[in-house]
Protein backbone atom coordinates (compact mmCIF):
# COMPACT_ATOMS: atom_id res chain seq x y z
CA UNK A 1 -0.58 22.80 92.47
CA UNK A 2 -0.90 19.53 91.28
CA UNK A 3 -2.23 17.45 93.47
CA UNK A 4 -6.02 16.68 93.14
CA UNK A 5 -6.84 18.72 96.60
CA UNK A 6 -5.32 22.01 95.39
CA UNK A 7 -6.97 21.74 91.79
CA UNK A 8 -9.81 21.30 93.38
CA UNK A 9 -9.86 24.90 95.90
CA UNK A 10 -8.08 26.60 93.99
CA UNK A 11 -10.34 26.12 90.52
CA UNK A 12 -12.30 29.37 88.90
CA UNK A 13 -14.13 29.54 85.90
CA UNK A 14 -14.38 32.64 83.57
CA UNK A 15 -18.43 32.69 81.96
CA UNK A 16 -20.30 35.00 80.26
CA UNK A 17 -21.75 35.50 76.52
CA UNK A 18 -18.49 34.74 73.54
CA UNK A 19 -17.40 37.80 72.35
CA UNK A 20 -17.66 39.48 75.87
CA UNK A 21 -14.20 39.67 77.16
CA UNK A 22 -13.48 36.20 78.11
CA UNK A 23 -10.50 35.48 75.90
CA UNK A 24 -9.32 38.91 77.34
CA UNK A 25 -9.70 38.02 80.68
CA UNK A 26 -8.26 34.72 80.51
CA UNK A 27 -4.93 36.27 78.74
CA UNK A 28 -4.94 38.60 81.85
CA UNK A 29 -5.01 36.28 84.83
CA UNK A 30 -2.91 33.67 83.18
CA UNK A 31 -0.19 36.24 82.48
CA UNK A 32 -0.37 35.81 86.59
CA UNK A 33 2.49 34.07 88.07
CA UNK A 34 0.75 31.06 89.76
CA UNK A 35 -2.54 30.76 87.53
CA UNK A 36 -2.73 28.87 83.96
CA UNK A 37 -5.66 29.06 81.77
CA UNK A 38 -5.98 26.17 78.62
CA UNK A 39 -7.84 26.76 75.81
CA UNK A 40 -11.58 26.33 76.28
CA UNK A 41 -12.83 22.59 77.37
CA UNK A 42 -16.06 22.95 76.70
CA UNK A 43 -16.32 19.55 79.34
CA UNK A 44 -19.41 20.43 81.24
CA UNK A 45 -20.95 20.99 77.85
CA UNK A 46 -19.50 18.18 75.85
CA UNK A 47 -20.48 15.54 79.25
CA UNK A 48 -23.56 14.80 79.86
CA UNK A 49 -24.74 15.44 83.78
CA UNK A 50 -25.45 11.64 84.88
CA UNK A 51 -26.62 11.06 88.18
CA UNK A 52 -23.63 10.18 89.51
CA UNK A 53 -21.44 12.12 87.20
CA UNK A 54 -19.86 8.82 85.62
CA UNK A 55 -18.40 9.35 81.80
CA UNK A 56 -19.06 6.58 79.60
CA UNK A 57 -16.96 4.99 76.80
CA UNK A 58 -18.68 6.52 74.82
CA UNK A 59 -18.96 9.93 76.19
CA UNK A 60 -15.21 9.79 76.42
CA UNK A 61 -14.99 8.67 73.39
CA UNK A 62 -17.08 11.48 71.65
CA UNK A 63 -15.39 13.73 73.87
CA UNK A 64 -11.96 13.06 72.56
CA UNK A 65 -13.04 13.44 69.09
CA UNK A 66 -14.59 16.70 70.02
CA UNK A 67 -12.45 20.07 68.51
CA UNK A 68 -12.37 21.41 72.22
CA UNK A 69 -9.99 18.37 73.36
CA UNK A 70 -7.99 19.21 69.83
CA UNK A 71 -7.09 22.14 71.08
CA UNK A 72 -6.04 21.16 74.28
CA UNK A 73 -2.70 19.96 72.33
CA UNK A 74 -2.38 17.34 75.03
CA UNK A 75 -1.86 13.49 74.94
CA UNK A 76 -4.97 11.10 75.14
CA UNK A 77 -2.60 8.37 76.60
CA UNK A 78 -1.32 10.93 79.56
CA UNK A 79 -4.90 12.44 80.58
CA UNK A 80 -6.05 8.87 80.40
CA UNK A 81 -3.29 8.04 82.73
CA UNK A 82 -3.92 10.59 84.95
CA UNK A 83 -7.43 9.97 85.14
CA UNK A 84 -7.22 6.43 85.84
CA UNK A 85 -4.51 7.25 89.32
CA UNK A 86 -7.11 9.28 90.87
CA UNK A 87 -9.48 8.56 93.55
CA UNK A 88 -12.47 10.01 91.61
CA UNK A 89 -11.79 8.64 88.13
CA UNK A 90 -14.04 7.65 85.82
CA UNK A 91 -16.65 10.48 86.97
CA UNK A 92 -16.21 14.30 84.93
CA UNK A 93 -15.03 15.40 88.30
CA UNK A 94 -11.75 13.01 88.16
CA UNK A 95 -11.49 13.79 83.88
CA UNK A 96 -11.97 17.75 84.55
CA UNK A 97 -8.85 17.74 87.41
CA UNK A 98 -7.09 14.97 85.25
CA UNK A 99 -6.67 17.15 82.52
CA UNK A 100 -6.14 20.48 84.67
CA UNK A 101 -3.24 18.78 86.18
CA UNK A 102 -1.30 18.44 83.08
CA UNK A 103 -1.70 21.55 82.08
CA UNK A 104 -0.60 22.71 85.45
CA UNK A 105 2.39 20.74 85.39
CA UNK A 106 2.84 21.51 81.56
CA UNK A 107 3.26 25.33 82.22
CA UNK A 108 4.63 25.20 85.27
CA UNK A 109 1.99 27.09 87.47
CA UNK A 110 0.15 26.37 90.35
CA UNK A 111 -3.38 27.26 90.08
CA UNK A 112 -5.96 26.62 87.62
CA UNK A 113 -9.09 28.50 86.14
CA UNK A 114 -11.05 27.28 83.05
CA UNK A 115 -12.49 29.68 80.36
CA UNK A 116 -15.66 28.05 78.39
CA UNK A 117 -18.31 30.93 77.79
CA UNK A 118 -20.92 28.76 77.40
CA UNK A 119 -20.00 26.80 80.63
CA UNK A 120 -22.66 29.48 82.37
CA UNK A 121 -25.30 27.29 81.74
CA UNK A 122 -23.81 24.54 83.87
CA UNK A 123 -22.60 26.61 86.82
CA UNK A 124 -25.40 24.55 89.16
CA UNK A 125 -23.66 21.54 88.03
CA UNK A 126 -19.93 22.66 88.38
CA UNK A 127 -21.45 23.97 91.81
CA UNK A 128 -22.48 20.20 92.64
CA UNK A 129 -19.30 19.14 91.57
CA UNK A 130 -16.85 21.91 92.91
CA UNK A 131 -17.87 23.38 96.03
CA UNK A 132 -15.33 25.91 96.28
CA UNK A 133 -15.30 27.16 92.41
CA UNK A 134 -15.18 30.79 92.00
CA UNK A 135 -16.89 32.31 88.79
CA UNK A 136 -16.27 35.51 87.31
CA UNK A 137 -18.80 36.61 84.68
CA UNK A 138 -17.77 39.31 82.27
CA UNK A 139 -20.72 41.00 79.84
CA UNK A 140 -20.07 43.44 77.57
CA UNK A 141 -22.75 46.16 75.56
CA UNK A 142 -25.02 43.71 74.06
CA UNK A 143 -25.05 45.37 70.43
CA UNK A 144 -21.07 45.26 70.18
CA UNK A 145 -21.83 41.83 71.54
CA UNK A 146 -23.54 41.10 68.82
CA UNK A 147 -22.15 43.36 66.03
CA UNK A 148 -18.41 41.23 66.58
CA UNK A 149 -20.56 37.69 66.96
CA UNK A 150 -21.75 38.69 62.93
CA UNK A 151 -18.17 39.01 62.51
CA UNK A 152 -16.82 35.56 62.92
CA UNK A 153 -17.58 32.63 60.88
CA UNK A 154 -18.66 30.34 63.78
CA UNK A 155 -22.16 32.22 65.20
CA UNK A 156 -25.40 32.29 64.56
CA UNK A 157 -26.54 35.02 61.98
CA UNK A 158 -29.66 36.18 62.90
CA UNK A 159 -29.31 39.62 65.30
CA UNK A 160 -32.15 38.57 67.30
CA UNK A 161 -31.61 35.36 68.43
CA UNK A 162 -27.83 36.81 69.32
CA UNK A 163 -30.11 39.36 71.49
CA UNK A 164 -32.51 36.47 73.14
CA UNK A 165 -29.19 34.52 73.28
CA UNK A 166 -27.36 37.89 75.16
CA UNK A 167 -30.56 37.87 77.31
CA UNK A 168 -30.69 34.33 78.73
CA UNK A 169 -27.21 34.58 80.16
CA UNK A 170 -27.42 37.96 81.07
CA UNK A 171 -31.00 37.00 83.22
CA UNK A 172 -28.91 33.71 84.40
CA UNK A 173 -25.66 35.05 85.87
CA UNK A 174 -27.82 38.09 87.50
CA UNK A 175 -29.09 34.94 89.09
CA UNK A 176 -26.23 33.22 90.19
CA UNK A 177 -24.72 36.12 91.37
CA UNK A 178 -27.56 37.12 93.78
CA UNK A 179 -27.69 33.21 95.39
CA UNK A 180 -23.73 32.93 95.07
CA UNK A 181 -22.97 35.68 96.86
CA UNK A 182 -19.71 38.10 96.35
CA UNK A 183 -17.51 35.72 97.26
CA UNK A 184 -18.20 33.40 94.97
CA UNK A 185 -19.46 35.47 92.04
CA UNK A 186 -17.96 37.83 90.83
CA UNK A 187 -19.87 40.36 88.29
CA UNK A 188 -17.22 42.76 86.05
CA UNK A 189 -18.13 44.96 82.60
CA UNK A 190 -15.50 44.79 79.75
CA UNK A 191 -15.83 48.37 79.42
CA UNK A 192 -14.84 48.91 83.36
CA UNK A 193 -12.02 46.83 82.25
CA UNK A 194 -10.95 48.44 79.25
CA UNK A 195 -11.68 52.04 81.11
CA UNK A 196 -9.34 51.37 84.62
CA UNK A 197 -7.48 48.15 83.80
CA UNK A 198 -5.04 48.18 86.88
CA UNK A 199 -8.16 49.16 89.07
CA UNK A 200 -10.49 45.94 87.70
CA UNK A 201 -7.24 43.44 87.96
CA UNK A 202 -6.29 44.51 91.46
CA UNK A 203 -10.23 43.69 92.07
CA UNK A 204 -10.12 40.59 90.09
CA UNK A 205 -6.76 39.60 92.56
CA UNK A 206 -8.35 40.29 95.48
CA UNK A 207 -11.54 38.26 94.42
CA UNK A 208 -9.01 35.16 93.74
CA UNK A 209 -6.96 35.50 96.57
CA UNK A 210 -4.36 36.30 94.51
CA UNK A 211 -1.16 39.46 95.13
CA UNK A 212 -1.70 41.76 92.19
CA UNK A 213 0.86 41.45 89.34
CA UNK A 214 2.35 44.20 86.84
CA UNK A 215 3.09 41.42 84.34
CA UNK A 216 -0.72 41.08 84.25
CA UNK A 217 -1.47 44.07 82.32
CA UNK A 218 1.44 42.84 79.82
CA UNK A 219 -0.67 39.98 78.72
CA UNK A 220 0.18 40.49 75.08
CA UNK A 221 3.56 39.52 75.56
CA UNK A 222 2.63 36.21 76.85
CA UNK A 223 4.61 33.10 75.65
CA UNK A 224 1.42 30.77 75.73
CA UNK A 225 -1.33 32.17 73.64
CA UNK A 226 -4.52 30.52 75.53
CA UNK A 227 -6.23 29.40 72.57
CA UNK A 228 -5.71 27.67 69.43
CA UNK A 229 -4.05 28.39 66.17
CA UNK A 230 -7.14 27.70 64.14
CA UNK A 231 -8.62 30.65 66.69
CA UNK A 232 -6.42 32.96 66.26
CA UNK A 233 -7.93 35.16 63.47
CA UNK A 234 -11.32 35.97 65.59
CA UNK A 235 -8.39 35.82 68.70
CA UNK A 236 -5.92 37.61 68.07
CA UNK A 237 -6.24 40.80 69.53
CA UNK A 238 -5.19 39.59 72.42
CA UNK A 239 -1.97 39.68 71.95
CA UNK A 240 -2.09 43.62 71.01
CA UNK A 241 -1.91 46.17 74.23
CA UNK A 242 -5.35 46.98 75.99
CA UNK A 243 -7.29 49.16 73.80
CA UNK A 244 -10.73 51.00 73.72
CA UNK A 245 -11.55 50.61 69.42
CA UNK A 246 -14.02 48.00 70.00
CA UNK A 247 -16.32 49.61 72.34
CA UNK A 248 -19.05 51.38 70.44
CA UNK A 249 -18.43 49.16 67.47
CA UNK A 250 -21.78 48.43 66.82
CA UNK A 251 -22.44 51.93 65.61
CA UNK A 252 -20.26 51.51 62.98
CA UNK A 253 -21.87 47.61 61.94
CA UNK A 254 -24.89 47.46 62.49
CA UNK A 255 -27.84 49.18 61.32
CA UNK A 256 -30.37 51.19 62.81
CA UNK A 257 -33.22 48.16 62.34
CA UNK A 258 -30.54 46.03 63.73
CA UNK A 259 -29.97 48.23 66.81
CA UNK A 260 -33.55 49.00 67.48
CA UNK A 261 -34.60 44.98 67.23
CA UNK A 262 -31.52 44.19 69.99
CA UNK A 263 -32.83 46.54 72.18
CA UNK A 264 -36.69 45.25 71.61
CA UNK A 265 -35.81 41.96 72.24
CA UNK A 266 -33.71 42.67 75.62
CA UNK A 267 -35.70 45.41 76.69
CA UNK A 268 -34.63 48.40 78.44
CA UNK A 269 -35.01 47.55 82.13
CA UNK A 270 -32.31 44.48 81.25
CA UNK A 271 -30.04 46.46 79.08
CA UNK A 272 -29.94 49.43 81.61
CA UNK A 273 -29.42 46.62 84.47
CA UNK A 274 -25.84 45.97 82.71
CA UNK A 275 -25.14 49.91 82.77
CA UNK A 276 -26.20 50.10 79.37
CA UNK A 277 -28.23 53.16 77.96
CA UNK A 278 -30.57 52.94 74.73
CA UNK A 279 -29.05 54.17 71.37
CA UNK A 280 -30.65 57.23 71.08
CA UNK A 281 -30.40 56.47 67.06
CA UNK A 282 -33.06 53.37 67.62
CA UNK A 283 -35.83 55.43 67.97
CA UNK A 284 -35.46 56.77 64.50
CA UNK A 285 -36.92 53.40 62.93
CA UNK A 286 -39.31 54.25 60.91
CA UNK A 287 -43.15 52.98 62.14
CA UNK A 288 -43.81 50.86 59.74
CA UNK A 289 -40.48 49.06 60.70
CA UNK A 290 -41.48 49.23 64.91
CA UNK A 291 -45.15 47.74 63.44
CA UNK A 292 -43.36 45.03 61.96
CA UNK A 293 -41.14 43.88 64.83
CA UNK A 294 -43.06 41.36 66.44
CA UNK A 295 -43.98 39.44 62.97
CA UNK A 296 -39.78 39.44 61.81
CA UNK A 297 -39.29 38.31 65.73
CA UNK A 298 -41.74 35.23 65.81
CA UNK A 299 -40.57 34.54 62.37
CA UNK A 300 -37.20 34.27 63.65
CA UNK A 301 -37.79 32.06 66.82
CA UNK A 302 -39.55 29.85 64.52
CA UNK A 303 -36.90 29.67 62.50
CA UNK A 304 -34.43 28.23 65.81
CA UNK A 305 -36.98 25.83 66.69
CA UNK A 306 -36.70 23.94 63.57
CA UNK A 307 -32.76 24.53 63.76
CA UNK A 308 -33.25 23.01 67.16
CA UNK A 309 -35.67 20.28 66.32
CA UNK A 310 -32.84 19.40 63.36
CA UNK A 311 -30.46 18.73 65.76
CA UNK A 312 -32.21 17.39 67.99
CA UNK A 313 -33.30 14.29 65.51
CA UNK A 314 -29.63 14.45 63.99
CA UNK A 315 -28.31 13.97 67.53
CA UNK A 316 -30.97 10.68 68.07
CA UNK A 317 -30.97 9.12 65.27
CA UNK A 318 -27.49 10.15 63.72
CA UNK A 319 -26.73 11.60 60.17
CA UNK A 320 -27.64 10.29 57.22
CA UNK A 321 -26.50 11.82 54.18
């Protein structure tokens, strides 16, 4: 599938909050034998939305600095060349099935899906641009969520604003999939996953369109890893057999406080709308501790809008020193 038409109706895109699933997902439907999934390319976050969807020079150029085209391990010269034979180039629409197409053509399949968590804040504007995208969104139990997040060395490390964070995507996709409909959005809980894998792929397959593979739940014996080397301690896993160790990890990580702020800041009617109950452990937080909660919570969305307003005047004015 590489032509520009079947890139195009044929594209899916894997969302939901990092740490969720997603990398475990992706390993599962590109162990399929028509679907390849690169490494996240973070374009509809690293591209600015124009009006007309035209890429500067200069977005271009910042975009092929960026670490998410790194790990594409492609050549600039042959996605430029690509780009520049289609009908549509020059726009992120032409660059996005540019560089799909030679990774098509690279592994030798015939369908595409992308895997960017983040990219669920832009699903309006992938909408605009692709029609006929699919979306899967995968969520997981906020507090292991959150207690693998504090894990790596790339996230945030304030609990809370992992929770508000959690939240906000959670709130969004619940969204999307309501105006999207069923077959468009598709809504699926890493735990369901983990608990009846064959059951969840063979849903996943019909979803796509797709005949339902064996070779799919032997994912960890893929040849092409799906991410990048500097990724793979956080990454890893994914090339170990389907396993149930991680769920319920955040008993074991986190602390009580932690667990009882997570579930203050989602609140129960959202956590319990992703089939997840309270810890019954939470309510053991001493008063003092629950009296406290909303002073350590404003402190801490201060505390992001100054990160924010950082990089917000880093981002205009550039960094100096």
């Amino acid at each position: 599938m590489s032509d520009r038409t079947d890139i195009e109706h044929g594209l899916f895109f894997i969302v939901g909050a990092p740490r969720s699933g997603t990398t475990l997902l992706q390993s599962i439907l590109a162990s399929h034998s028509r679907i390849t999934i690169p490494p996240e390319t973070e374009l509809f976050m690293l591209i600015p939305g124009e009006a007309d969807d035209r890429v500067s020079d200069e977005a271009l150029a910042r975009y092929i600095r960026s670490q998410a085209w790194q790990d594409q391990a492609l050549s600039r010269d042959a996605l430029l060349a690509q780009w520049e034979r289609r009908d549509d180039r020059r726009t992120v629409k032409g660059l996005f099935e540019a560089l799909g197409t030679l990774h098509a053509e690279t592994a030798g399949k015939s369908r595409i899906g992308e895997k960017s968590p983040h990219h669920c804040h832009h699903v309006e504007r992938i909408r605009r641009i692709f029609p006929a995208a699919k979306f899967i969104h995968i969520h997981r139990d906020p507090r292991d969520v959150i207690a693998s997040r504090l894990s790596v060395p790339w996230t945030h490390s304030s609990h809370l604003y992992l929770a508000r964070e959690w939240a906000r995507i959670m709130e969004r996709q619940m969204g999307h999939a309501e105006r999207l409909g069923p077959d468009t959005h598709l809504t699926l809980r890493y735990e369901s996953l983990v608990a009846e894998p064959e059951a969840q792929v063979r849903r996943l397959c019909e979803f796509l369109g797709e005949s339902y593979e064996v070779e799919m739940l032997q994912f960890h014996e893929r040849a092409q890893a799906g991410f990048s080397d500097r990724e793979r301690a956080w990454k890893e896993r994914t090339r170990q057999p389907l396993t149930d160790t991680s769920i319920g990890r955040y008993q074991r990580d986190l602390s009580t406080r932690q667990i009882a702020g997570i579930e203050r800041t989602i609140g129960r009617q959202l956590l319990e709308a992703g089939g997840y109950a309270p810890d019954p452990g939470a309510g053991s937080v001493p008063t003092s501790a629950r009296l406290a909660w909303p002073v350590f919570n404003l402190l801490d969305r201060l505390r992001d809008a100054q990160r924010k307003l950082v990089r917000s005047v880093r981002k205009r004015f550039g960094s100096h020193g």
